[in-house]
Protein backbone atom coordinates (compact mmCIF):
# COMPACT_ATOMS: atom_id res chain seq x y z
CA UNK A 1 -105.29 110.25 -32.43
CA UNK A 2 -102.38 107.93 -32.82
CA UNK A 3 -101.46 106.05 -29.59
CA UNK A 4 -97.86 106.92 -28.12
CA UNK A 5 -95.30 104.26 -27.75
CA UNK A 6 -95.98 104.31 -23.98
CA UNK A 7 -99.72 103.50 -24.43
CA UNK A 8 -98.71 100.66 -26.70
CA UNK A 9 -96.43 99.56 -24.47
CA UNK A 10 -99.08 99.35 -21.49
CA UNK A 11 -101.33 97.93 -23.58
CA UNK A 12 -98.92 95.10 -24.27
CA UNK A 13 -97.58 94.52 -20.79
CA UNK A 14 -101.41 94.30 -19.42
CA UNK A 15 -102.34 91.64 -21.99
CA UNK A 16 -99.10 89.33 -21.32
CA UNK A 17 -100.11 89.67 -17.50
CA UNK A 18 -103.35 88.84 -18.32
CA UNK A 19 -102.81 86.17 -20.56
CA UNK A 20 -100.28 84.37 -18.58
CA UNK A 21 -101.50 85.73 -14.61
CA UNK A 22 -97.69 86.82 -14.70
CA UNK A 23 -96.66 89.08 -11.72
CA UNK A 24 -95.12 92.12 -12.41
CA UNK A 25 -91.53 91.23 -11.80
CA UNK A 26 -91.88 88.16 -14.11
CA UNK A 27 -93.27 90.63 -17.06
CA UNK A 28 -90.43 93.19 -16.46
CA UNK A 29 -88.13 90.49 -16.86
CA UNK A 30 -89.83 89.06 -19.79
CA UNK A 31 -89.54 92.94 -21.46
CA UNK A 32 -86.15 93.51 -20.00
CA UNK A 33 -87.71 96.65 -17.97
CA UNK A 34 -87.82 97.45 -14.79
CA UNK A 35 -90.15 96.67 -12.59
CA UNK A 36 -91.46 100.25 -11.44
CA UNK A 37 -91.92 100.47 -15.56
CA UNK A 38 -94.33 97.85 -15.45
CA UNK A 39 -95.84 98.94 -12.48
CA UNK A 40 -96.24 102.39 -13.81
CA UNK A 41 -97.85 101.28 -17.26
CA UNK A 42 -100.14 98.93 -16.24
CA UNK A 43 -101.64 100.50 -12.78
CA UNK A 44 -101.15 104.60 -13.54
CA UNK A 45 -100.96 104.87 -17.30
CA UNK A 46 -103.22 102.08 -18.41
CA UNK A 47 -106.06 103.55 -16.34
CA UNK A 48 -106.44 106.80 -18.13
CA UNK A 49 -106.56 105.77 -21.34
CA UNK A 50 -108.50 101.57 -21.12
CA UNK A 51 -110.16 101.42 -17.86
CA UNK A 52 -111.65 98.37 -18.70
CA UNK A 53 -108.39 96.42 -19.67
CA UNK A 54 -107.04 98.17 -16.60
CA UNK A 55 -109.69 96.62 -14.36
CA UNK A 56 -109.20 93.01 -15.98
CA UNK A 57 -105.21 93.69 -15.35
CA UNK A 58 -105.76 94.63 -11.63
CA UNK A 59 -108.03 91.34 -10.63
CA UNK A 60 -105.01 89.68 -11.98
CA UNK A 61 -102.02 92.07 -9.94
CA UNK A 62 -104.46 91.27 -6.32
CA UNK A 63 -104.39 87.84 -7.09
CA UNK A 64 -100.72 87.75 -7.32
CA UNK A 65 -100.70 89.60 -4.13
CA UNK A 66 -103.03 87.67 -2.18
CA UNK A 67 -100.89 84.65 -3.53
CA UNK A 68 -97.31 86.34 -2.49
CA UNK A 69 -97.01 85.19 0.80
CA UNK A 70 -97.40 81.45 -0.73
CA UNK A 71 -94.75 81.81 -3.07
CA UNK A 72 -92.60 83.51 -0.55
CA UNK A 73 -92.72 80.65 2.18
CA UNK A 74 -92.13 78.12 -1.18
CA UNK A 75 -89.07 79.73 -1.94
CA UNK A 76 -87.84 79.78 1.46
CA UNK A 77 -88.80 75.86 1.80
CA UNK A 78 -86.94 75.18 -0.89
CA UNK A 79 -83.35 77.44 -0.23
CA UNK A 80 -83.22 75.59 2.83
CA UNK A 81 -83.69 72.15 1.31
CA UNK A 82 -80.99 72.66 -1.14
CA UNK A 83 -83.34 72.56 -4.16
């Protein structure tokens, strides 16, 4: 069976986040989707079709969201420094 355009496109989006521990806003904005998109493909899609790729993808998204909190106090550190 051929694989849809969607499944491509999951397949795609998990790599780049894999290959580049991207979060998922920076890989929407990188595809010029949206972020639910890329949410949807790579957490709901991706697992019924390539659990294992879907597995490698998620260490990578609870990383990012272990991490989030850093990046948010960064960004307010630095908005308030004027950089």
């Amino acid at each position: 069976m051929a694989k849809t355009y969607i499944e491509e496109r999951a397949i795609e989006l998990a790599h780049y986040v894999i290959e580049n521990k991207s979060t998922v806003r920076e890989t929407a904005k990188k595809f010029y989707i949206s972020k639910s998109t890329v949410h949807k493909d790579i957490v709901e899609r991706l697992q019924s079709f390539d659990k294992s790729l879907y597995l490698e993808v998620k260490r990578v998204l609870d990383e990012n969201k272990a991490e989030r909190h850093l990046r948010g106090g960064l960004a307010t550190r630095k908005k308030y420094r004027g950089e």
